[in-house]
PDB file of N, CA and C in Angstrom:
ATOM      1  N   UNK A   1      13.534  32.416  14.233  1.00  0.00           N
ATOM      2  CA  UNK A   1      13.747  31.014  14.508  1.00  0.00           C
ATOM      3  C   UNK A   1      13.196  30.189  13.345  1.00  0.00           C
ATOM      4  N   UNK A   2      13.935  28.887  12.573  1.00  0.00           N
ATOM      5  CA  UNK A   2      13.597  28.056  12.167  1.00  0.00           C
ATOM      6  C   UNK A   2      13.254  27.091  12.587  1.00  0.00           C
ATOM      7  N   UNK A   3      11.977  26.182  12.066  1.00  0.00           N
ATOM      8  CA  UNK A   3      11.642  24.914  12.361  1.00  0.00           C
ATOM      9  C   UNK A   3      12.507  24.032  11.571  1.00  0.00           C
ATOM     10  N   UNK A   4      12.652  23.070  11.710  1.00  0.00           N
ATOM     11  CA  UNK A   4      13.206  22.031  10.717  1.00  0.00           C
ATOM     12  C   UNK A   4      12.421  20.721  11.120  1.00  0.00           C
ATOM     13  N   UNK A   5      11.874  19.992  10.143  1.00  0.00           N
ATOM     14  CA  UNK A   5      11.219  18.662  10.164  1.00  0.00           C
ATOM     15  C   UNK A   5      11.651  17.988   9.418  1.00  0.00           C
ATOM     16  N   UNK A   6      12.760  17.030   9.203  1.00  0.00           N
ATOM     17  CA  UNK A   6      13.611  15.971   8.213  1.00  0.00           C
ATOM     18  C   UNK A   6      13.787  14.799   9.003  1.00  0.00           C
ATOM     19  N   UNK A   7      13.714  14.004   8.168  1.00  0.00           N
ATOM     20  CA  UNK A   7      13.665  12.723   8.791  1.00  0.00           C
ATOM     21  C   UNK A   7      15.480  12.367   8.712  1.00  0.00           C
ATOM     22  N   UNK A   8      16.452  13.025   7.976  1.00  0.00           N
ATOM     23  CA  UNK A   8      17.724  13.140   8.075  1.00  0.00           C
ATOM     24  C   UNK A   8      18.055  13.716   8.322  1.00  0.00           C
ATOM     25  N   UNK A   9      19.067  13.616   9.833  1.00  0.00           N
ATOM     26  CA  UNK A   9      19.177  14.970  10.860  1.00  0.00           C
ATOM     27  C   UNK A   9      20.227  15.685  10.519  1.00  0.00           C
ATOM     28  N   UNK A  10      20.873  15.031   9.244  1.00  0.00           N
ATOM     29  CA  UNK A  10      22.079  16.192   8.433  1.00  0.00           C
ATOM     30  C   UNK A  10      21.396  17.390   8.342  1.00  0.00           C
ATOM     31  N   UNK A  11      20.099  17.602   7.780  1.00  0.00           N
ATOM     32  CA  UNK A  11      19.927  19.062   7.466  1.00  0.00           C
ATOM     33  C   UNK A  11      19.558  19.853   8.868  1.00  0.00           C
ATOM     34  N   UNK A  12      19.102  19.472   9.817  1.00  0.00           N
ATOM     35  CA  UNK A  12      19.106  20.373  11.149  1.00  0.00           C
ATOM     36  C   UNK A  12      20.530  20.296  11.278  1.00  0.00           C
ATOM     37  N   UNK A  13      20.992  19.399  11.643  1.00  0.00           N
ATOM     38  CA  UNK A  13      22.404  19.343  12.046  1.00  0.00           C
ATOM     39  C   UNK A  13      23.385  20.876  11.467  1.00  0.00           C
ATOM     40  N   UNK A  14      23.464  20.743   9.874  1.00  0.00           N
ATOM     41  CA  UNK A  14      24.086  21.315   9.356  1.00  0.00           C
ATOM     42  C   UNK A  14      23.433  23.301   9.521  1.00  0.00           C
ATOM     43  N   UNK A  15      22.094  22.825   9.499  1.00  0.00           N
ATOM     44  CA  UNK A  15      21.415  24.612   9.442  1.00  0.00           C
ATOM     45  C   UNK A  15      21.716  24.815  11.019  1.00  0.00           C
ATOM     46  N   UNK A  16      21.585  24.081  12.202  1.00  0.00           N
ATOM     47  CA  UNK A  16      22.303  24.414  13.231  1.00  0.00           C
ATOM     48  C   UNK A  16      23.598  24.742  13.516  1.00  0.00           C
ATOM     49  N   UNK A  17      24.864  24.288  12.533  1.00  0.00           N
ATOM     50  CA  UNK A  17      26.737  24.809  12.620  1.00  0.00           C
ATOM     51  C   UNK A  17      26.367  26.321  12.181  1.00  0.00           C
ATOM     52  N   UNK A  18      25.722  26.416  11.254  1.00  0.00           N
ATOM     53  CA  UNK A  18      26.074  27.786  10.757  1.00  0.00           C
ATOM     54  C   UNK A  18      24.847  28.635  11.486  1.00  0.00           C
ATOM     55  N   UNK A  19      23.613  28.491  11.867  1.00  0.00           N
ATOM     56  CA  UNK A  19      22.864  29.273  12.260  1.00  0.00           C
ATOM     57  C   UNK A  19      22.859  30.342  13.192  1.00  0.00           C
ATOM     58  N   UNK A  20      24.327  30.441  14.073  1.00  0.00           N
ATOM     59  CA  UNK A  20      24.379  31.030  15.096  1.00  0.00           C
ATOM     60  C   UNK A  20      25.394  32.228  14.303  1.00  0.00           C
ATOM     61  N   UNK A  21      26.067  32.156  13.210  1.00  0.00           N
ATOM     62  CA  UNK A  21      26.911  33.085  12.668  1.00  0.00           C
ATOM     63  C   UNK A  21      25.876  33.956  11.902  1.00  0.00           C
ATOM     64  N   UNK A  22      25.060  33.190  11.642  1.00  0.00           N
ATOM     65  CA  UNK A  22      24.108  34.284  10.759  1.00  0.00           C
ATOM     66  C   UNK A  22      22.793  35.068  11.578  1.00  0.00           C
ATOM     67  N   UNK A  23      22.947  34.488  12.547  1.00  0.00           N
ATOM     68  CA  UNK A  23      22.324  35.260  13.908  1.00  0.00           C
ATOM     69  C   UNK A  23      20.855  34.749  14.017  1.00  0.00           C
ATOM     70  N   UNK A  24      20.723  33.267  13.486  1.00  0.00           N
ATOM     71  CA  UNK A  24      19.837  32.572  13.567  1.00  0.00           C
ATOM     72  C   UNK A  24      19.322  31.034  14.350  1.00  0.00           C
ATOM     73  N   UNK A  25      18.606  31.100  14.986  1.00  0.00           N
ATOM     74  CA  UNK A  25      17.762  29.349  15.959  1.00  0.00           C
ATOM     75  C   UNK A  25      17.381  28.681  15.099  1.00  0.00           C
ATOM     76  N   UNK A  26      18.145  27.372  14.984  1.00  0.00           N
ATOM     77  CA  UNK A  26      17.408  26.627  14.444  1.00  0.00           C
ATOM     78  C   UNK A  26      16.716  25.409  15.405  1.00  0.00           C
ATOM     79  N   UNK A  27      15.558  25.018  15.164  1.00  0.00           N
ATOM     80  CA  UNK A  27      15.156  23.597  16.259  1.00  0.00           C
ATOM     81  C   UNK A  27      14.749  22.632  14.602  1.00  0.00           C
ATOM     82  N   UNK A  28      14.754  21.629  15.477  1.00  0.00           N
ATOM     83  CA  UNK A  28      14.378  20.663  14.735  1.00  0.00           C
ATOM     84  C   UNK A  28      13.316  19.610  15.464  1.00  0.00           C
ATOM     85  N   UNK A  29      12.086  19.411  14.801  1.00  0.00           N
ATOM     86  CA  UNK A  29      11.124  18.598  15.166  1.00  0.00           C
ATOM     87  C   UNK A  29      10.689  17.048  14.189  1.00  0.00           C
ATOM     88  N   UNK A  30      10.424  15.845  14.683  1.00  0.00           N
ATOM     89  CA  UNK A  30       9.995  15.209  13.782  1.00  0.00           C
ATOM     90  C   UNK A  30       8.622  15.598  13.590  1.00  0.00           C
ATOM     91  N   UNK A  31       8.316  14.947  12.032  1.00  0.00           N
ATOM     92  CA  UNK A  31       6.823  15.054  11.744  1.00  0.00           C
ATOM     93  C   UNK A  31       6.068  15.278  12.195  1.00  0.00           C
ATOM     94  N   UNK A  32       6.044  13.830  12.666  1.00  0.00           N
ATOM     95  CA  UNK A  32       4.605  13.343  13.881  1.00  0.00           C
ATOM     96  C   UNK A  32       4.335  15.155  14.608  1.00  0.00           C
ATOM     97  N   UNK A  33       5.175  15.790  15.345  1.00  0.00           N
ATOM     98  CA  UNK A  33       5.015  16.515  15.962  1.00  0.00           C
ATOM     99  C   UNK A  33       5.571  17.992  15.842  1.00  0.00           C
ATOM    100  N   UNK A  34       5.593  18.335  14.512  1.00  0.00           N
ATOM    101  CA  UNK A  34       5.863  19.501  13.843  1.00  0.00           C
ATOM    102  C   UNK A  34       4.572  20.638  13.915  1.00  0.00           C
ATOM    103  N   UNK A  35       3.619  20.043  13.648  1.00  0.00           N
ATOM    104  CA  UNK A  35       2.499  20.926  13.453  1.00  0.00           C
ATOM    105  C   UNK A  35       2.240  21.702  15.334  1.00  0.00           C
ATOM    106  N   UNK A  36       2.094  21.075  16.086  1.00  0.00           N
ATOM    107  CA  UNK A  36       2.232  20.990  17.232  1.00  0.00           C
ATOM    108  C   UNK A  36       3.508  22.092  17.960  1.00  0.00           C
ATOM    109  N   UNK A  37       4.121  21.920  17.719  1.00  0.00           N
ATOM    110  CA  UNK A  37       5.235  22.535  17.933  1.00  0.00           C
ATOM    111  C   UNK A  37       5.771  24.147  17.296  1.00  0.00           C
ATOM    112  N   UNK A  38       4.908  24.101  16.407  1.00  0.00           N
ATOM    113  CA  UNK A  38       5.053  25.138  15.250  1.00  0.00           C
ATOM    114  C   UNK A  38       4.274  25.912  15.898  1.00  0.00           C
ATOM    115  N   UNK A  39       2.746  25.702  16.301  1.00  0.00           N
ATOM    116  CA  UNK A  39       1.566  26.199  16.932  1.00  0.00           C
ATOM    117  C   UNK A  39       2.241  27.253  18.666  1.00  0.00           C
ATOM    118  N   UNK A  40       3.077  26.205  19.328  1.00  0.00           N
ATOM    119  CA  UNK A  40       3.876  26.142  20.531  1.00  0.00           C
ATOM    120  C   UNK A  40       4.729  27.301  19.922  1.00  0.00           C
ATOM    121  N   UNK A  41       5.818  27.532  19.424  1.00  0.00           N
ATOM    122  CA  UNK A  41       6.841  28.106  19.771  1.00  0.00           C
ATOM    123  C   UNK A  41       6.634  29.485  18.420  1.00  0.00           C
ATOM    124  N   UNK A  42       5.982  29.324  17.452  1.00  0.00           N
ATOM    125  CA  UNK A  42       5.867  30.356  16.178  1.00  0.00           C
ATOM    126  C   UNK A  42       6.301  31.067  15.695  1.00  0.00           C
ATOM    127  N   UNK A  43       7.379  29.514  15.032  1.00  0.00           N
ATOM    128  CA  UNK A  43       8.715  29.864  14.078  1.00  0.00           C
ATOM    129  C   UNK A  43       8.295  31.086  12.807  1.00  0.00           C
ATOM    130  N   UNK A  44       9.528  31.396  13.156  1.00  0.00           N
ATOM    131  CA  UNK A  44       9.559  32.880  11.489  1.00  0.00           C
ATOM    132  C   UNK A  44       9.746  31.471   9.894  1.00  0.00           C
ATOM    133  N   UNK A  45       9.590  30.899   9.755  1.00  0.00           N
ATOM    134  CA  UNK A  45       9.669  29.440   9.081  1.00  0.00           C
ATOM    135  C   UNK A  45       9.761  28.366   9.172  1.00  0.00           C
ATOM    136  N   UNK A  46       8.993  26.965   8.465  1.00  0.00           N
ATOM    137  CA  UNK A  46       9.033  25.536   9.076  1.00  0.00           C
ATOM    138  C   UNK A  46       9.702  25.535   7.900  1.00  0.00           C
ATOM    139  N   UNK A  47      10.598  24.685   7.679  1.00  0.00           N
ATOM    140  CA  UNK A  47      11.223  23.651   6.897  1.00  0.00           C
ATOM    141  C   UNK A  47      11.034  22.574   7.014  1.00  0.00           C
ATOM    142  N   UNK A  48      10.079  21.834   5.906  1.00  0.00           N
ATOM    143  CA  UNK A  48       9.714  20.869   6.452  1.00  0.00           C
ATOM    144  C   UNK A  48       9.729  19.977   5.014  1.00  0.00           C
ATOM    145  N   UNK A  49      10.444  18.543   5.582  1.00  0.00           N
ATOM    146  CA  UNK A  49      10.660  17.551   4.181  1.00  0.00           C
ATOM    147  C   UNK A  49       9.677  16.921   3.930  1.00  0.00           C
ATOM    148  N   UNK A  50       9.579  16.304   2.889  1.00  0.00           N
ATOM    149  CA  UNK A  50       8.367  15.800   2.165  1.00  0.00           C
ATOM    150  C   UNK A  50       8.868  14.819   1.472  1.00  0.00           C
ATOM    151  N   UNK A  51       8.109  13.567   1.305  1.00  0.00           N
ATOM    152  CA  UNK A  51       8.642  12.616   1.097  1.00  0.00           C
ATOM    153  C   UNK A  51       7.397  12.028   0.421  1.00  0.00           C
ATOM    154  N   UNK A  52       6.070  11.782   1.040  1.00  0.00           N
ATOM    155  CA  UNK A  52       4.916  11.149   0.609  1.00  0.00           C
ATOM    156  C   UNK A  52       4.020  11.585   0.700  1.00  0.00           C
ATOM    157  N   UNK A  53       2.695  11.266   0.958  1.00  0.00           N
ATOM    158  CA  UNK A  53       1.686  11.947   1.524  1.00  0.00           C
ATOM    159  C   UNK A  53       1.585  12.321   3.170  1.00  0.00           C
ATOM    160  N   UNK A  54       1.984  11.522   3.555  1.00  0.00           N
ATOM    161  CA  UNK A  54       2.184  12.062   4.944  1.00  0.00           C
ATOM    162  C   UNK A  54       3.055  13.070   5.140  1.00  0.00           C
ATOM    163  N   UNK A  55       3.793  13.894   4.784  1.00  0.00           N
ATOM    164  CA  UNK A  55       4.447  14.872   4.522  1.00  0.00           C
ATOM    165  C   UNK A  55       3.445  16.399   3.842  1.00  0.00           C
ATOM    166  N   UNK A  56       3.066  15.696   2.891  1.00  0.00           N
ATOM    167  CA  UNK A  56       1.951  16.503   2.240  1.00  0.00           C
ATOM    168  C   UNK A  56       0.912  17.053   3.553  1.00  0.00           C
ATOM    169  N   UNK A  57       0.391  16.082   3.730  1.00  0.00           N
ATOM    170  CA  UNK A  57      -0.527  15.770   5.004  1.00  0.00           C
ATOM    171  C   UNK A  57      -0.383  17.176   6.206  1.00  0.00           C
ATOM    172  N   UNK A  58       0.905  17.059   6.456  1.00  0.00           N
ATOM    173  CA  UNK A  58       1.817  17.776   7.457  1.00  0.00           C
ATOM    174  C   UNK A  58       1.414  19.163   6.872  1.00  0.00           C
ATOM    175  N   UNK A  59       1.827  19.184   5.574  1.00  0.00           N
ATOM    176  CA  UNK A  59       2.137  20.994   5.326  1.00  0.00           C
ATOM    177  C   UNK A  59       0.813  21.609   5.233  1.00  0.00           C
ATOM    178  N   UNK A  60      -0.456  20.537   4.800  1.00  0.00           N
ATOM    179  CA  UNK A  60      -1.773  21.035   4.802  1.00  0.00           C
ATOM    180  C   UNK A  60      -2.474  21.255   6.340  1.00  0.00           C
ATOM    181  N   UNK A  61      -2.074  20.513   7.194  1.00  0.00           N
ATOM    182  CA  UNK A  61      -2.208  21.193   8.691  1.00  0.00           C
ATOM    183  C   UNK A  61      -1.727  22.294   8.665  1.00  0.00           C
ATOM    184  N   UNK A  62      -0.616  22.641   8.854  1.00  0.00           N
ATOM    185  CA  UNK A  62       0.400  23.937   9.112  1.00  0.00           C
ATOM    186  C   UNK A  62      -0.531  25.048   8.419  1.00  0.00           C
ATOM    187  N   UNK A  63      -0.515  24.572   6.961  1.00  0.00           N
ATOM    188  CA  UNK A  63      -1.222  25.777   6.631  1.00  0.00           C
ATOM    189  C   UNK A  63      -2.741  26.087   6.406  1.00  0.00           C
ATOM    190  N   UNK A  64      -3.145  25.389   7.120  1.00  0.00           N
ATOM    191  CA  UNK A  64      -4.991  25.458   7.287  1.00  0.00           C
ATOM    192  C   UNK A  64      -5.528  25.924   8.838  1.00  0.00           C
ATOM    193  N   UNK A  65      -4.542  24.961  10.088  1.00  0.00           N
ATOM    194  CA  UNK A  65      -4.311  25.539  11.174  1.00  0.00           C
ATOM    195  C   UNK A  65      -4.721  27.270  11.296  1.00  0.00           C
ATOM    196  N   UNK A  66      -5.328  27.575  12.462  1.00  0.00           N
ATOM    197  CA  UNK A  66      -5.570  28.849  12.561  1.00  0.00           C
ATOM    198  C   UNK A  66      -4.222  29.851  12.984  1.00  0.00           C
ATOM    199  N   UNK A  67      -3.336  28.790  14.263  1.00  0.00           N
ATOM    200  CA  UNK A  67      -2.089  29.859  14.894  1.00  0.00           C
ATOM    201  C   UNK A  67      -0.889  29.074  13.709  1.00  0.00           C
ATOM    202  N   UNK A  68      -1.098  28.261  12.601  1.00  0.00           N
ATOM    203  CA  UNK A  68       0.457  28.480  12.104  1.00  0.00           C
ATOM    204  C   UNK A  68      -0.244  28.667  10.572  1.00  0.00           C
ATOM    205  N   UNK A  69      -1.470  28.674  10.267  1.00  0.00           N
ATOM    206  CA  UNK A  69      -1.456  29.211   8.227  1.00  0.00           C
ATOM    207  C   UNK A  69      -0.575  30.339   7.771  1.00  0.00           C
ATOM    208  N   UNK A  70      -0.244  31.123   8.779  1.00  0.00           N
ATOM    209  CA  UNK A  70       0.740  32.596   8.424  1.00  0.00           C
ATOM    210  C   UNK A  70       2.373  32.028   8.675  1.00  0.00           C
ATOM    211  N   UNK A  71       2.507  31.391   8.611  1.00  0.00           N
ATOM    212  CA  UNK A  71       4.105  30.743   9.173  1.00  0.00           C
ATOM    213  C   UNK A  71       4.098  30.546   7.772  1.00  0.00           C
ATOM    214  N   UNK A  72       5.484  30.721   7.163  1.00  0.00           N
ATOM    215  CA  UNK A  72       5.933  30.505   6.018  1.00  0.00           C
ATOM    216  C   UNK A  72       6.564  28.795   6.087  1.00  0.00           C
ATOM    217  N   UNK A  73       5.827  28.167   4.983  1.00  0.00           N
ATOM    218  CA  UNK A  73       6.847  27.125   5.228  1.00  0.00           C
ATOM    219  C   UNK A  73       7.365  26.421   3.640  1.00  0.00           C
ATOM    220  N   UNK A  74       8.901  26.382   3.375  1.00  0.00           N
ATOM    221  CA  UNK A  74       9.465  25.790   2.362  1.00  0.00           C
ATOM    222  C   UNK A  74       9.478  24.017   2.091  1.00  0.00           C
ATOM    223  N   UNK A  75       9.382  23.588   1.509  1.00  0.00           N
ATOM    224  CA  UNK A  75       9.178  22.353   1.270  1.00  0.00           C
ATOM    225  C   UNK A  75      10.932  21.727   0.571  1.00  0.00           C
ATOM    226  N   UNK A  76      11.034  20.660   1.534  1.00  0.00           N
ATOM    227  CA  UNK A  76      11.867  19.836   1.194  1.00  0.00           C
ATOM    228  C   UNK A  76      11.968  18.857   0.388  1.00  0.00           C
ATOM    229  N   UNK A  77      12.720  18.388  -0.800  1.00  0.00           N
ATOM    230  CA  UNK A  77      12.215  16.521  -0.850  1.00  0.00           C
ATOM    231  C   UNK A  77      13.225  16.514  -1.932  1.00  0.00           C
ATOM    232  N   UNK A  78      13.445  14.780  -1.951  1.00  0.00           N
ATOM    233  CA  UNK A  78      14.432  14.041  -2.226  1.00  0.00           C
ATOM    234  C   UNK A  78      14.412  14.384  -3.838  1.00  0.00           C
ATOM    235  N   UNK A  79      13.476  13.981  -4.236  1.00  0.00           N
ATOM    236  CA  UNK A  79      13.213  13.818  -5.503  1.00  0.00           C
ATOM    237  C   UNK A  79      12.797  15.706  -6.136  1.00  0.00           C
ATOM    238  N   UNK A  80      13.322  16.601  -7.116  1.00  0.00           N
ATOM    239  CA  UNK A  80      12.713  17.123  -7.711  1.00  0.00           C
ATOM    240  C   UNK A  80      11.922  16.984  -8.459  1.00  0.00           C
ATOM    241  N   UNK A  81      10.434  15.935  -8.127  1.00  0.00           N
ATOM    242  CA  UNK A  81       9.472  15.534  -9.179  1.00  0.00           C
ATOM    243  C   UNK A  81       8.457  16.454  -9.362  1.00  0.00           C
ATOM    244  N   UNK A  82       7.994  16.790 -10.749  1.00  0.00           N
ATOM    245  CA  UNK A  82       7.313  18.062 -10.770  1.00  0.00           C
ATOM    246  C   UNK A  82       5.919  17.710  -9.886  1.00  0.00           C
ATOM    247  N   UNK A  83       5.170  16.759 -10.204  1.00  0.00           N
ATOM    248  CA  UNK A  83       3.948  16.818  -9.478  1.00  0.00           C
ATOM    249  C   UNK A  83       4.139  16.734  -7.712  1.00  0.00           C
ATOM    250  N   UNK A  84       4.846  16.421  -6.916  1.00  0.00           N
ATOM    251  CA  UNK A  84       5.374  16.275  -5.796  1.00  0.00           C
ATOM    252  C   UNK A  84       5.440  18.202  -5.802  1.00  0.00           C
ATOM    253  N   UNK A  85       6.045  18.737  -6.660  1.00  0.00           N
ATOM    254  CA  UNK A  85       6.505  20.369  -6.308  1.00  0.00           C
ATOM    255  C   UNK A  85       5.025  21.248  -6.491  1.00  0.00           C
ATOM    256  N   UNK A  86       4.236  20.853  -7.635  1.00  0.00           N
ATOM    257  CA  UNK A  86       3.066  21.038  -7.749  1.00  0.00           C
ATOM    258  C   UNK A  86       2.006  21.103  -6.712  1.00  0.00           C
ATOM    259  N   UNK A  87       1.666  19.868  -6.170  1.00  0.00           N
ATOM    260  CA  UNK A  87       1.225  19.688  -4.858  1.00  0.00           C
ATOM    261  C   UNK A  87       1.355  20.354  -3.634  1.00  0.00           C
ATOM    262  N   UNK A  88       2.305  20.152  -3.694  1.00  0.00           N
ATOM    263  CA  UNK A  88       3.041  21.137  -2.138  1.00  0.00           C
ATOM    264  C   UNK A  88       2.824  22.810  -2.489  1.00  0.00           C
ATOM    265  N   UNK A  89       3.338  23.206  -3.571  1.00  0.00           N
ATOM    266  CA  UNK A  89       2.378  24.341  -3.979  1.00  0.00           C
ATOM    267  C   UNK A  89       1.030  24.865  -3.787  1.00  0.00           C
ATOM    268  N   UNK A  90       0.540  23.567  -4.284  1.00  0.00           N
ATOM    269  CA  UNK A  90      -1.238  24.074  -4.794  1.00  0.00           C
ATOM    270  C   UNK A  90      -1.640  23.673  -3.076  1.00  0.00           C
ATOM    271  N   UNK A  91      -1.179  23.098  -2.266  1.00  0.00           N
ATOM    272  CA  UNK A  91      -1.258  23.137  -0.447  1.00  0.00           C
ATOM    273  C   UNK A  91      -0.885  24.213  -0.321  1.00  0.00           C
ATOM    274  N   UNK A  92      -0.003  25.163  -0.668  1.00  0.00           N
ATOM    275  CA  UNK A  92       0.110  26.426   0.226  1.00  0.00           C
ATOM    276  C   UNK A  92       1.565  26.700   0.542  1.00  0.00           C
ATOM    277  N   UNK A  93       2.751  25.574   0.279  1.00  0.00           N
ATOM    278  CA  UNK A  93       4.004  25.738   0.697  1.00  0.00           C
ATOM    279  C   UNK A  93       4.507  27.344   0.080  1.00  0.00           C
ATOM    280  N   UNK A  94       5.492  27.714   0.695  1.00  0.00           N
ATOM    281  CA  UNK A  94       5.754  29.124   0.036  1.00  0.00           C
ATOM    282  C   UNK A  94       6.502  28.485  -1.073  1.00  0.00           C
ATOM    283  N   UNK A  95       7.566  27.605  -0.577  1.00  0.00           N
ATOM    284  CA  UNK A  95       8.605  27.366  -2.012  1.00  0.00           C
ATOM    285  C   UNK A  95       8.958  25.677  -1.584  1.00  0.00           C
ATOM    286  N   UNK A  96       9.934  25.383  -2.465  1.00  0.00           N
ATOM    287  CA  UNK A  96       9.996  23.792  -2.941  1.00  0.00           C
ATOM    288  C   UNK A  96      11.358  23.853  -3.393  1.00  0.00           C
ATOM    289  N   UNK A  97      12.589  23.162  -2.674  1.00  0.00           N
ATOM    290  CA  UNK A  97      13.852  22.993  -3.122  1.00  0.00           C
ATOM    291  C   UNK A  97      13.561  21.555  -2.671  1.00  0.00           C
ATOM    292  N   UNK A  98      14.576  21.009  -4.085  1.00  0.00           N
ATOM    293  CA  UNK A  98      14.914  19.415  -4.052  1.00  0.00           C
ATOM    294  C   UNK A  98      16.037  19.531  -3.615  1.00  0.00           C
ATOM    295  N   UNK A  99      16.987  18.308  -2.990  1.00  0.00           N
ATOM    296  CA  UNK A  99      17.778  17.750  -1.968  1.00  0.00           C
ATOM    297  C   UNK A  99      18.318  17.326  -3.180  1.00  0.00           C
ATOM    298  N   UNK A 100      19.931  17.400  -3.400  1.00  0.00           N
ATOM    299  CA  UNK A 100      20.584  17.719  -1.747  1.00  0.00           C
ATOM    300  C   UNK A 100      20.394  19.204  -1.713  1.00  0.00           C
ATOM    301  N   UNK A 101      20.725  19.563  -0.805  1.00  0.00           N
ATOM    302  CA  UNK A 101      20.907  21.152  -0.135  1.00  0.00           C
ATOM    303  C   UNK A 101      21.697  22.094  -0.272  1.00  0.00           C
ATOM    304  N   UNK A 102      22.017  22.737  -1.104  1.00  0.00           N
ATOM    305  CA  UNK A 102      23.844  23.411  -1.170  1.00  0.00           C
ATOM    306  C   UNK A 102      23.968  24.064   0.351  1.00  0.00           C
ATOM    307  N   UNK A 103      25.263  24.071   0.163  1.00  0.00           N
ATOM    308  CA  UNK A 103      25.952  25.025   1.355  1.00  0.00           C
ATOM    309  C   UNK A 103      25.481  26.459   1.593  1.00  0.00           C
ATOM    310  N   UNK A 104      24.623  26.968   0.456  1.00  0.00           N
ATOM    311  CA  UNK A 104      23.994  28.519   0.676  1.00  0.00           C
ATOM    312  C   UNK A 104      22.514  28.079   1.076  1.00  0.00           C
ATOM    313  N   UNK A 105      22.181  27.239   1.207  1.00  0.00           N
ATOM    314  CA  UNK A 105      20.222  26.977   2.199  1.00  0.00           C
ATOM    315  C   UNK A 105      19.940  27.511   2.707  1.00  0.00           C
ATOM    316  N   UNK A 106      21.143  27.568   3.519  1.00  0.00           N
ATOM    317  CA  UNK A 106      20.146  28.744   4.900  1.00  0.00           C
ATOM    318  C   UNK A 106      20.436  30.171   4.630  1.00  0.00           C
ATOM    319  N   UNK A 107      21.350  30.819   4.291  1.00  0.00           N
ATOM    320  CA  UNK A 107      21.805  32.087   3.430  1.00  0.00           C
ATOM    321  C   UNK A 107      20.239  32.202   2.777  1.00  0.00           C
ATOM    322  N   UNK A 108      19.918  31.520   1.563  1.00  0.00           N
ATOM    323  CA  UNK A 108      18.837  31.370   0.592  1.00  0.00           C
ATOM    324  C   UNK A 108      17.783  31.453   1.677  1.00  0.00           C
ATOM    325  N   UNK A 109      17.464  30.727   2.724  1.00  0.00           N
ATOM    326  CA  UNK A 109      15.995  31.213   3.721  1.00  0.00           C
ATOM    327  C   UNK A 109      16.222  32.677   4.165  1.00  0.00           C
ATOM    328  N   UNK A 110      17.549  32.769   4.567  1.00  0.00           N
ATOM    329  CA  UNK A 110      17.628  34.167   5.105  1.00  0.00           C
ATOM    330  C   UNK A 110      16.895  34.744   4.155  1.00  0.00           C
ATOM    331  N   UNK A 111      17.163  34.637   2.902  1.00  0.00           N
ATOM    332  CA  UNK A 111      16.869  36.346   1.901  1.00  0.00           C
ATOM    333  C   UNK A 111      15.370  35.864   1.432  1.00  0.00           C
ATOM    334  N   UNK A 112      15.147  34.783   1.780  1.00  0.00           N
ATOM    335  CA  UNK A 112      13.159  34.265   1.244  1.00  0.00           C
ATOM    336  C   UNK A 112      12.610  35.044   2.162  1.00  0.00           C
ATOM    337  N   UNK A 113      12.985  35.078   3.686  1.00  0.00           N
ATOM    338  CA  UNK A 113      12.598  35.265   5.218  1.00  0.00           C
ATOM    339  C   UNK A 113      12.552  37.164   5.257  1.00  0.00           C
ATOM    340  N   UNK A 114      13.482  37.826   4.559  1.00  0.00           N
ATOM    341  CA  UNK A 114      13.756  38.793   4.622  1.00  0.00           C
ATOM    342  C   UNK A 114      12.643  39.727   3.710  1.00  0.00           C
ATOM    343  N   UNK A 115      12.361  39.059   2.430  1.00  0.00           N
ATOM    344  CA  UNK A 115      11.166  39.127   1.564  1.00  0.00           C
ATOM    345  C   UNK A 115       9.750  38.882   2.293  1.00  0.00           C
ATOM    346  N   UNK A 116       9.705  38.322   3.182  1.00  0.00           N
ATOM    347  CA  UNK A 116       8.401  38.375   3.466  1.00  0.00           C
ATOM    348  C   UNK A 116       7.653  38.854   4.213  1.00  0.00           C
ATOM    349  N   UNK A 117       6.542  39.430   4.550  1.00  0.00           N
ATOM    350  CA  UNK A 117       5.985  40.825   5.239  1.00  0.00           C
ATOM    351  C   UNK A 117       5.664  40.594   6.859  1.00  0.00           C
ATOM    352  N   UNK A 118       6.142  40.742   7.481  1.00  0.00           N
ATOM    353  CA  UNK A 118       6.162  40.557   9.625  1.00  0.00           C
ATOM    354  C   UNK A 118       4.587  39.879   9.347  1.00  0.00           C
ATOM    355  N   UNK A 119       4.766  38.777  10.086  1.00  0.00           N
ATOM    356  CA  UNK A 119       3.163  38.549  10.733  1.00  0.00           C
ATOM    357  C   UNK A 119       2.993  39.479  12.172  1.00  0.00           C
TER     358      UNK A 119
END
């Protein structure tokens, strides 16, 4: 199961049409209540967008948290600005794609998801 946290519900929207062919759940949570939810249900990945510090904010819960620091989570955001990709890094994100999204995203989580070792 994927999390999704975007404040533009195109990208749940869209990782939800195809998620069921590739034999994958996607949910989608806002911010505010991602960390929370992540803890609750303990997605195989959060996807989660980033936009400011409050975003930042978000991924440093997730991954400091005791039941979600092992949850893999990729970082979203508008802008490919290096210090924005930096950051989210040096927090702990596994990886960092800038927006827009190609049509292979979720294909591309599949094979990140597939790389990484069972919690």
């Amino acid at each position: 199961m994927i999390l999704v946290s975007d404040d533009e519900p195109t990208v749940a929207d869209s990782l939800k049409k195809i998620g069921p062919s590739l034999d994958v759940s996607v949910l989608d949570e806002a911010k505010a209540k991602v960390v929370e939810r992540a803890r609750k249900e303990k997605p195989d990945l959060v996807v989660l967008d980033v936009r400011l510090k409050d975003g930042l904010e978000t991924l440093s819960l997730l991954k400091t948290g005791r039941n979600t620091r092992d949850i893999p989570v990729v970082v979203i955001a508008r802008d490919d600005a290096p210090e924005l990709r930096e950051m989210a890094l040096e927090i702990g994100a596994d990886g960092f794609i800038p927006k827009p999204l190609g049509k292979d995203f979720l294909p591309k989580l599949l094979l990140f998801l597939a790389g990484k070792p069972k919690r």
